[in-house]
C-alpha atoms as a PDB file:
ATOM      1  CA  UNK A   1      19.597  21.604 -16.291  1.00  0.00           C
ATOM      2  CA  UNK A   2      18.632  22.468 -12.639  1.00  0.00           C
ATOM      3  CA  UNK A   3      17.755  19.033 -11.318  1.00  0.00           C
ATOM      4  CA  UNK A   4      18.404  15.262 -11.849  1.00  0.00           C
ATOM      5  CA  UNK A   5      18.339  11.988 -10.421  1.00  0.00           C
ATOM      6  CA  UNK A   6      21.217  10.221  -8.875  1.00  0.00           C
ATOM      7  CA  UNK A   7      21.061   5.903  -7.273  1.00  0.00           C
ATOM      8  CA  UNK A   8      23.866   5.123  -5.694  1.00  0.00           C
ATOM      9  CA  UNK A   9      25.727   1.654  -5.417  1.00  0.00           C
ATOM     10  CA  UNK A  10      23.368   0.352  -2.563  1.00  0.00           C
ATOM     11  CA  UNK A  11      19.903   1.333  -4.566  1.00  0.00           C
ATOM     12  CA  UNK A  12      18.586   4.704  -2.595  1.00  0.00           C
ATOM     13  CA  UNK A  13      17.649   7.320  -5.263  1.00  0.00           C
ATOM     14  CA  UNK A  14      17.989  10.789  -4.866  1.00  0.00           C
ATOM     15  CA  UNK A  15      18.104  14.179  -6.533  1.00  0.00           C
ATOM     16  CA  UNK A  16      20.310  16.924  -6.879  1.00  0.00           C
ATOM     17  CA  UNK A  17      20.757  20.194  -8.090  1.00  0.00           C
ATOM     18  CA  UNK A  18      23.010  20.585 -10.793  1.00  0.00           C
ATOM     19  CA  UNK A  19      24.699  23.576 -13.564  1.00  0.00           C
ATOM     20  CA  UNK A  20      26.945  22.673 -16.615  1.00  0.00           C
ATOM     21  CA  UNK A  21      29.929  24.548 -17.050  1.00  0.00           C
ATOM     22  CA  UNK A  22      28.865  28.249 -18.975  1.00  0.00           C
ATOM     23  CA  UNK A  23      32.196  27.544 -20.699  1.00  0.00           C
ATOM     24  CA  UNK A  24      33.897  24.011 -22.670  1.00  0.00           C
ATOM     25  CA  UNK A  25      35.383  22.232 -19.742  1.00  0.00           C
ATOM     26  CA  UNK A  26      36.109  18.381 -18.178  1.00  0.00           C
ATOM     27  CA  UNK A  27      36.022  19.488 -15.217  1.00  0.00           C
ATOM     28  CA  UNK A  28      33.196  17.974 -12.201  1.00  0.00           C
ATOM     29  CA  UNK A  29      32.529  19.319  -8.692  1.00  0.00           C
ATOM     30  CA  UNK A  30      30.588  18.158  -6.439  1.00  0.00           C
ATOM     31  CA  UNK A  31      29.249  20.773  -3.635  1.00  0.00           C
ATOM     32  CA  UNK A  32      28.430  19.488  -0.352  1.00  0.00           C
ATOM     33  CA  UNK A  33      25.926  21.356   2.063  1.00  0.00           C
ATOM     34  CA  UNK A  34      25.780  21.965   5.396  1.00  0.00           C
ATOM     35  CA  UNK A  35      23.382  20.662   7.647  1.00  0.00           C
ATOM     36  CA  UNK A  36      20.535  22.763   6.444  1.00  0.00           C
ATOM     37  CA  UNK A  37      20.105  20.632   2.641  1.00  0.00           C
ATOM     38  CA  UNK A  38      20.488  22.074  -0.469  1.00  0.00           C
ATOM     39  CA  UNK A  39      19.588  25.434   0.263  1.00  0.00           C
ATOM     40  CA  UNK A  40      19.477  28.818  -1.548  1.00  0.00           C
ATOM     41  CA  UNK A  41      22.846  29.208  -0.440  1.00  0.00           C
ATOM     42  CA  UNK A  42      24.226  26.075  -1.446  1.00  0.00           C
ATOM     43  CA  UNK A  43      22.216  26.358  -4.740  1.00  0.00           C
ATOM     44  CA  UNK A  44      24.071  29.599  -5.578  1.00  0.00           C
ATOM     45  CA  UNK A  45      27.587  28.061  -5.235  1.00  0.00           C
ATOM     46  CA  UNK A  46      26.811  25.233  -8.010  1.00  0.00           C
ATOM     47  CA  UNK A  47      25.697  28.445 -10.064  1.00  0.00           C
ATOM     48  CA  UNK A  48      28.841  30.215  -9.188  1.00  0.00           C
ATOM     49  CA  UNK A  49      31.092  27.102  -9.735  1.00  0.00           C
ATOM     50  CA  UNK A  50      29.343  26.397 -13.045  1.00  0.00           C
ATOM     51  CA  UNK A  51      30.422  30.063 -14.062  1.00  0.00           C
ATOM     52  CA  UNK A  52      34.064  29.418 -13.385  1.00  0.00           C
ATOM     53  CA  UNK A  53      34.288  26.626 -15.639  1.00  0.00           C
ATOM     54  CA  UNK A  54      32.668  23.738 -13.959  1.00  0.00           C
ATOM     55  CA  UNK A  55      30.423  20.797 -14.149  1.00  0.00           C
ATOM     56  CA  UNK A  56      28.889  21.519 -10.691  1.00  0.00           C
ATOM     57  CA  UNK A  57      26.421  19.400  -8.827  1.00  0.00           C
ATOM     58  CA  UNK A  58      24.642  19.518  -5.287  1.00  0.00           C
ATOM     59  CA  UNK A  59      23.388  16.102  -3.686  1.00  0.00           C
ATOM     60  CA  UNK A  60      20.167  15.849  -1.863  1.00  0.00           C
ATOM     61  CA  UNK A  61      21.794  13.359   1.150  1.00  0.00           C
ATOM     62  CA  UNK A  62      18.476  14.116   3.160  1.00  0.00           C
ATOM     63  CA  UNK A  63      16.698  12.582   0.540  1.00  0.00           C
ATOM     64  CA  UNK A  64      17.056   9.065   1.964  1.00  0.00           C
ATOM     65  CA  UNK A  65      15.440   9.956   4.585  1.00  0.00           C
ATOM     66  CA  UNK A  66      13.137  13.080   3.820  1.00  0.00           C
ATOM     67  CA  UNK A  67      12.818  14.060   0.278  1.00  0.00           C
ATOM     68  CA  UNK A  68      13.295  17.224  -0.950  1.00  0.00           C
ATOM     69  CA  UNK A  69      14.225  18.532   2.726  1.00  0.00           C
ATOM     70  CA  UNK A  70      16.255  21.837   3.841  1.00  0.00           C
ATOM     71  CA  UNK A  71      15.982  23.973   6.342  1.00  0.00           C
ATOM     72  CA  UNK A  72      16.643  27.994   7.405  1.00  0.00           C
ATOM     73  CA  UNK A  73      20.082  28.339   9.088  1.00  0.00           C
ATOM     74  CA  UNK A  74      18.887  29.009  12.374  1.00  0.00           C
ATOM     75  CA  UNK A  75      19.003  27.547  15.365  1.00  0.00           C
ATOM     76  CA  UNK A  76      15.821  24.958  14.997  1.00  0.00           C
ATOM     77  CA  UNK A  77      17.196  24.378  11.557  1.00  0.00           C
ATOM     78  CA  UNK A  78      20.620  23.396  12.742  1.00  0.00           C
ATOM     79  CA  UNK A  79      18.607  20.679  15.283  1.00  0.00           C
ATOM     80  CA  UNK A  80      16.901  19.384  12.503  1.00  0.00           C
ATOM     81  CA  UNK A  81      19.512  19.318  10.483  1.00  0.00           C
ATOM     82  CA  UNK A  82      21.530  17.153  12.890  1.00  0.00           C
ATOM     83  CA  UNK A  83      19.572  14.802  13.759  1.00  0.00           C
ATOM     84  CA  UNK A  84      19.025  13.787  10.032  1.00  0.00           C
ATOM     85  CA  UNK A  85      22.963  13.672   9.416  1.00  0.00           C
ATOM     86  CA  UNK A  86      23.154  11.812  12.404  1.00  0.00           C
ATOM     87  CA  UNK A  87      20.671   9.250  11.435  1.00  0.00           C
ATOM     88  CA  UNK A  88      22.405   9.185   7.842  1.00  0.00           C
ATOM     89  CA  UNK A  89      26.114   8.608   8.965  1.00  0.00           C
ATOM     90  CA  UNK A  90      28.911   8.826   7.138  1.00  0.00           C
ATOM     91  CA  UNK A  91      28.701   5.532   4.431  1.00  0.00           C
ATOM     92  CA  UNK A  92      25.637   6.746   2.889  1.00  0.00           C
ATOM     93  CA  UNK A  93      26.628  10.086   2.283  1.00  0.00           C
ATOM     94  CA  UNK A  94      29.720   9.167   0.310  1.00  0.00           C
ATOM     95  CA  UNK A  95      27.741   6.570  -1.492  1.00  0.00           C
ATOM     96  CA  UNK A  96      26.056   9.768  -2.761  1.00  0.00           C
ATOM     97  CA  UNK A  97      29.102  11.319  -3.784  1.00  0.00           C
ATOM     98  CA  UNK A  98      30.435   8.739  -5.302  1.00  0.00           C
ATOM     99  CA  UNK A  99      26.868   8.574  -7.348  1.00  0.00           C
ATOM    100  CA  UNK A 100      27.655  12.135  -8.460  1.00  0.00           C
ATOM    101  CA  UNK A 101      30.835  11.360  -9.706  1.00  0.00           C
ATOM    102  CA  UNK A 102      29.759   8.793 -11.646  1.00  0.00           C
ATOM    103  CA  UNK A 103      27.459  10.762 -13.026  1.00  0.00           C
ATOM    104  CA  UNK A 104      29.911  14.048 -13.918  1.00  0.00           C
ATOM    105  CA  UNK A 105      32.332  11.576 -15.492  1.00  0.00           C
ATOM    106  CA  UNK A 106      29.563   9.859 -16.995  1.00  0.00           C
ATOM    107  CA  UNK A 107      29.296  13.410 -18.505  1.00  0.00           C
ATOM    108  CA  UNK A 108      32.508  13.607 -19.746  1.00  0.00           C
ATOM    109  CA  UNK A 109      34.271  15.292 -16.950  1.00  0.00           C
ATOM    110  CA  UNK A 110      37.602  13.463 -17.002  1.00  0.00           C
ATOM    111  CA  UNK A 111      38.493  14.992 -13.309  1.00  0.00           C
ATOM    112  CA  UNK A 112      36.367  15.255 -10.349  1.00  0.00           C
ATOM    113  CA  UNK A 113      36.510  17.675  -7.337  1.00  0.00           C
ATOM    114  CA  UNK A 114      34.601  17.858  -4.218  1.00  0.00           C
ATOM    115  CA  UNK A 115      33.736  20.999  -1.923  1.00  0.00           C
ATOM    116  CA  UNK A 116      31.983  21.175   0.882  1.00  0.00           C
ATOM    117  CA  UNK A 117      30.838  23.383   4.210  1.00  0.00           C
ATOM    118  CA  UNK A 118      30.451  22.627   7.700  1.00  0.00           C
ATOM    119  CA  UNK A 119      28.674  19.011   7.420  1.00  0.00           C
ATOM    120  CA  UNK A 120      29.457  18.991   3.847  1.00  0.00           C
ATOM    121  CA  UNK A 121      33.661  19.829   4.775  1.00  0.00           C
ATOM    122  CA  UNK A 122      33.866  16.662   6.876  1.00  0.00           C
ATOM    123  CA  UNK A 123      32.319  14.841   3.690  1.00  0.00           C
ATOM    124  CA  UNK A 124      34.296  16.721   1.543  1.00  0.00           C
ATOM    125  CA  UNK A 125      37.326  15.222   3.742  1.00  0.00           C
ATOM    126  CA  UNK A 126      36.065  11.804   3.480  1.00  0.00           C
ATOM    127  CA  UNK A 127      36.062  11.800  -0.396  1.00  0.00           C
ATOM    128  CA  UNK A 128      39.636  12.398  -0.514  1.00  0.00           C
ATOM    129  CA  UNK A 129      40.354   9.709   2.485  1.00  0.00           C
ATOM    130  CA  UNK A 130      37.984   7.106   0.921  1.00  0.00           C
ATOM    131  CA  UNK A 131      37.027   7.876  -2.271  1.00  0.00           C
ATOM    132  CA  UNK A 132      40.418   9.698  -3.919  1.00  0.00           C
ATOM    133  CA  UNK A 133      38.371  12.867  -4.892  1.00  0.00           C
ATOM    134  CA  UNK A 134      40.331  16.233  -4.299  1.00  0.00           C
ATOM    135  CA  UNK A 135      38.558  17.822  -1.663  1.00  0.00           C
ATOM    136  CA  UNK A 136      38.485  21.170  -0.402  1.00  0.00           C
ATOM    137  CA  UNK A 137      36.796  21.412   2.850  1.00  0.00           C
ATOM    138  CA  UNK A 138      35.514  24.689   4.607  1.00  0.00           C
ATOM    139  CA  UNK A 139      35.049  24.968   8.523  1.00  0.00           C
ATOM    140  CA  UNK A 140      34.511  20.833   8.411  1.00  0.00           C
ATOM    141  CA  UNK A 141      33.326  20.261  12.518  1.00  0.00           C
ATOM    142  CA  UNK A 142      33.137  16.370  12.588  1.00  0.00           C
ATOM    143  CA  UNK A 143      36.800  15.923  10.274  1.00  0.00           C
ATOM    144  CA  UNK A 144      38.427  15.616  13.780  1.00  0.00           C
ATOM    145  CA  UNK A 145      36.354  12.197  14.432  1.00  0.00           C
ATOM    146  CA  UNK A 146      38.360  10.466  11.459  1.00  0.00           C
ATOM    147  CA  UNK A 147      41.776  12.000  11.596  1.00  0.00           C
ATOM    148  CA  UNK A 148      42.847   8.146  11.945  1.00  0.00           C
ATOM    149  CA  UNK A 149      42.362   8.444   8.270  1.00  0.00           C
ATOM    150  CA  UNK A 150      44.973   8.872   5.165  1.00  0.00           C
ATOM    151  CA  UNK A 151      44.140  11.640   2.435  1.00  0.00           C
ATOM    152  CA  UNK A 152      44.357   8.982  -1.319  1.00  0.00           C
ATOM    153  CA  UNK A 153      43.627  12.380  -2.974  1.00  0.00           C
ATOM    154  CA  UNK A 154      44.499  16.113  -2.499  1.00  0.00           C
ATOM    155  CA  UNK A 155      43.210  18.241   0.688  1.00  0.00           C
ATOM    156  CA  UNK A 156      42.788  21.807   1.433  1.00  0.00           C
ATOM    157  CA  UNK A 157      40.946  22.901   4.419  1.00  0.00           C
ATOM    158  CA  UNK A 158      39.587  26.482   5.372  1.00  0.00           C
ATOM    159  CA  UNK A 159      38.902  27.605   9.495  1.00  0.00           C
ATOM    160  CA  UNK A 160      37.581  30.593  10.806  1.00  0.00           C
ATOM    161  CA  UNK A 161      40.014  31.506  13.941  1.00  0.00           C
ATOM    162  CA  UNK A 162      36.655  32.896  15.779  1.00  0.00           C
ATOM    163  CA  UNK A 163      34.735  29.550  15.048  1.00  0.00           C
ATOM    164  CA  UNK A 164      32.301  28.924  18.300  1.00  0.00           C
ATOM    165  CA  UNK A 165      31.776  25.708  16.975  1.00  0.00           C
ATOM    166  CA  UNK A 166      35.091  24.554  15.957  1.00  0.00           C
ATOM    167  CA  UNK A 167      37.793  25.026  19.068  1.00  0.00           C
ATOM    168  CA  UNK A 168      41.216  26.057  17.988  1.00  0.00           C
ATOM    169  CA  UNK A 169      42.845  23.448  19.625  1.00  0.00           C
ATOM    170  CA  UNK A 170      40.911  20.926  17.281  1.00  0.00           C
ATOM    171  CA  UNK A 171      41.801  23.479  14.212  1.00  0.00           C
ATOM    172  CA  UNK A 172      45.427  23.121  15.462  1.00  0.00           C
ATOM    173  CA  UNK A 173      45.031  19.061  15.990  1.00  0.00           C
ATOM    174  CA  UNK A 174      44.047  19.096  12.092  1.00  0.00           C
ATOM    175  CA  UNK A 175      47.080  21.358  11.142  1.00  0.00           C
ATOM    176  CA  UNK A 176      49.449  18.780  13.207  1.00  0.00           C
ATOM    177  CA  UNK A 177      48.059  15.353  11.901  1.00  0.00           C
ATOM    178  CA  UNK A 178      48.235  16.838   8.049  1.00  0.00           C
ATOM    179  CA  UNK A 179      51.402  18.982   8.037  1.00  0.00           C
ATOM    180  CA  UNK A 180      51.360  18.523   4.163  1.00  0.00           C
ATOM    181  CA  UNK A 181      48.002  19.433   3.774  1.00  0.00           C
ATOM    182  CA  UNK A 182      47.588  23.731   3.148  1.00  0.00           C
ATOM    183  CA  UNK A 183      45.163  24.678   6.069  1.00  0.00           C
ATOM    184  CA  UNK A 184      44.414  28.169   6.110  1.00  0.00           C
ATOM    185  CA  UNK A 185      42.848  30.475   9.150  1.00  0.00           C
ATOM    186  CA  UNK A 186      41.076  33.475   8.270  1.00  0.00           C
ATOM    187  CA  UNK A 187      39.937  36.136  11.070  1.00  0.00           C
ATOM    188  CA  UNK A 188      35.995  35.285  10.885  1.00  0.00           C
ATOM    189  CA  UNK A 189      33.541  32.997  12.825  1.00  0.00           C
ATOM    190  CA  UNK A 190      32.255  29.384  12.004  1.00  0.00           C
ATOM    191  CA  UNK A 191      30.334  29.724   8.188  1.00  0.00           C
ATOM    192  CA  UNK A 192      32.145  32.830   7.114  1.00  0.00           C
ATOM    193  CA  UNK A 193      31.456  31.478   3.405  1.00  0.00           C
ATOM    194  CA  UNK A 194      27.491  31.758   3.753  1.00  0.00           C
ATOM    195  CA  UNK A 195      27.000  34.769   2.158  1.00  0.00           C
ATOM    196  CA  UNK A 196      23.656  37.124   2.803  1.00  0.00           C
ATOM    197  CA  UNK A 197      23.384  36.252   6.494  1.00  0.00           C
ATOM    198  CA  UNK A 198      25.461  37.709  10.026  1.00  0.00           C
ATOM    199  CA  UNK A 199      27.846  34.909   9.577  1.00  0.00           C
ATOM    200  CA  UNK A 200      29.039  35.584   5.848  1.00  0.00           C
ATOM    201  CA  UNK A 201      32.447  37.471   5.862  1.00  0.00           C
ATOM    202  CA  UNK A 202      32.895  38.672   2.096  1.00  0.00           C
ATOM    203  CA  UNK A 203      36.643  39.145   2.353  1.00  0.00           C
ATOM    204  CA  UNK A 204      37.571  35.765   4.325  1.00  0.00           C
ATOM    205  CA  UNK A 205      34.964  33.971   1.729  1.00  0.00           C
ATOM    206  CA  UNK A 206      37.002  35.983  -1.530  1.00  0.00           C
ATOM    207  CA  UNK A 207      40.205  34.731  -0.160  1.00  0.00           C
ATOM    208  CA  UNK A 208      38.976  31.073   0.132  1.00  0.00           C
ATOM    209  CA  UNK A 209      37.507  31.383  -2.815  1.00  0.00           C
ATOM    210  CA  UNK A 210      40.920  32.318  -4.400  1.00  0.00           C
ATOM    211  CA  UNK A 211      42.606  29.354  -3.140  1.00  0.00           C
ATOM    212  CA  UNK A 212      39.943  27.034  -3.665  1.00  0.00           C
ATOM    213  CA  UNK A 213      39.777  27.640  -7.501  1.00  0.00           C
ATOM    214  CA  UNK A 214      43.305  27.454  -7.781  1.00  0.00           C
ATOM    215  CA  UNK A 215      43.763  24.384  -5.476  1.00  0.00           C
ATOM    216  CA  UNK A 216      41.401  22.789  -8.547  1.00  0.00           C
ATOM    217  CA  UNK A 217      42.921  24.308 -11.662  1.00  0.00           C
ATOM    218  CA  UNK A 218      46.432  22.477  -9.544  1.00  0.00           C
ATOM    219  CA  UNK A 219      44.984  18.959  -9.427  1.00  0.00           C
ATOM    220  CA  UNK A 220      41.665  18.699 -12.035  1.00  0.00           C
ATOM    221  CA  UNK A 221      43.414  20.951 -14.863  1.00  0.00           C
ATOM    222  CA  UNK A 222      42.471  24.483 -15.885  1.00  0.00           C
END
């Protein structure tokens, strides 16, 4: 299975790319993408997920507005690819998450993990403050908007310390409101897990990578 369709709680249908696990697990996670849609890149991290043991799934949030819609990371991308999360929000988005979840525990996945990049860490952060999803959010630039919130469900969170888009005073203003929360800084710049273009840094993405998996095997099971 590559693709399927998702309708969340208010009606809106969309797709989404999805892998089972290569190996028996209950295990769900639900990959969020950056501002440039479900992209190559973001398609080879359900792939990768799926390999380590996981039900993994990629909503299409542009979909409500502009099916089947991604970008190239570049700069004109990254306009594009604003504008449409702007004009989405924040409600819809998890609407769509929550629609995936449904859908992996429709599955039989009895635990349910989100992960998500730039954009997609902010979302990522929202599952576990609305939704009660363990989240594990990479380089999220917008989480600092809803720090008002409580975490109902495990956090991690991953910064580059050279981020040009993310100051460190806002990294550190995370760090302070979640003390309990493990936030970890690794010496790279803003998308260090995007892999295969200038801003991919293989070690800093290894490392997160590390912690990630284990941060799920701690709170959805091995």
């Amino acid at each position: 299975m590559t693709d399927l369709s998702l309708q969340a709680i208010d009606g809106a249908a969309l797709s989404a790319y999805a892998r089972p696990a290569t190996t028996p697990s209950r295990r769900g996670l639900i990959v969020v993408q950056e501002v440039f849609g479900v992209t190559a890149h973001i398609r080879s991290l359900v792939d990768d997920y799926a390999a380590r043991g996981f039900h993994a799934i990629a909503p299409r949030f542009f979909d409500r507005l502009e099916a089947g819609t991604e970008f190239d990371c570049n700069e004109r991308g990254m306009v594009r690819g604003r504008d449409l999360v702007t004009r989405l929000g924040m409600d819809a988005p998890l609407r769509d998450v929550r629609a995936a979840a449904d859908h992996l525990f429709a599955q039989g996945c009895t635990a349910v993990g989100v992960v998500g990049y730039c954009w997609g860490g902010a979302v990522a952060f929202l599952a576990a403050t609305r939704l009660g999803l363990p989240a594990a959010s990479y380089y999220g630039r917008l989480v600092n908007q809803f720090l008002h919130e409580r975490p109902q469900a495990a956090l991690l969170f991953h910064y580059g310390e050279r981020d040009d888009v993310i100051p460190a005073a806002a990294i550190d203003a995370v760090a302070a409101r979640y003390p309990g929360v493990p936030l970890h800084r690794y010496p790279a710049g803003h998308a260090f897990n995007r892999l295969g273009d200038p801003h991919g840094d293989p070690a800093c993405a290894a490392l997160a990578l590390e912690r990630t998996l284990a941060f799920f095997d701690e709170h959805l099971g091995p």
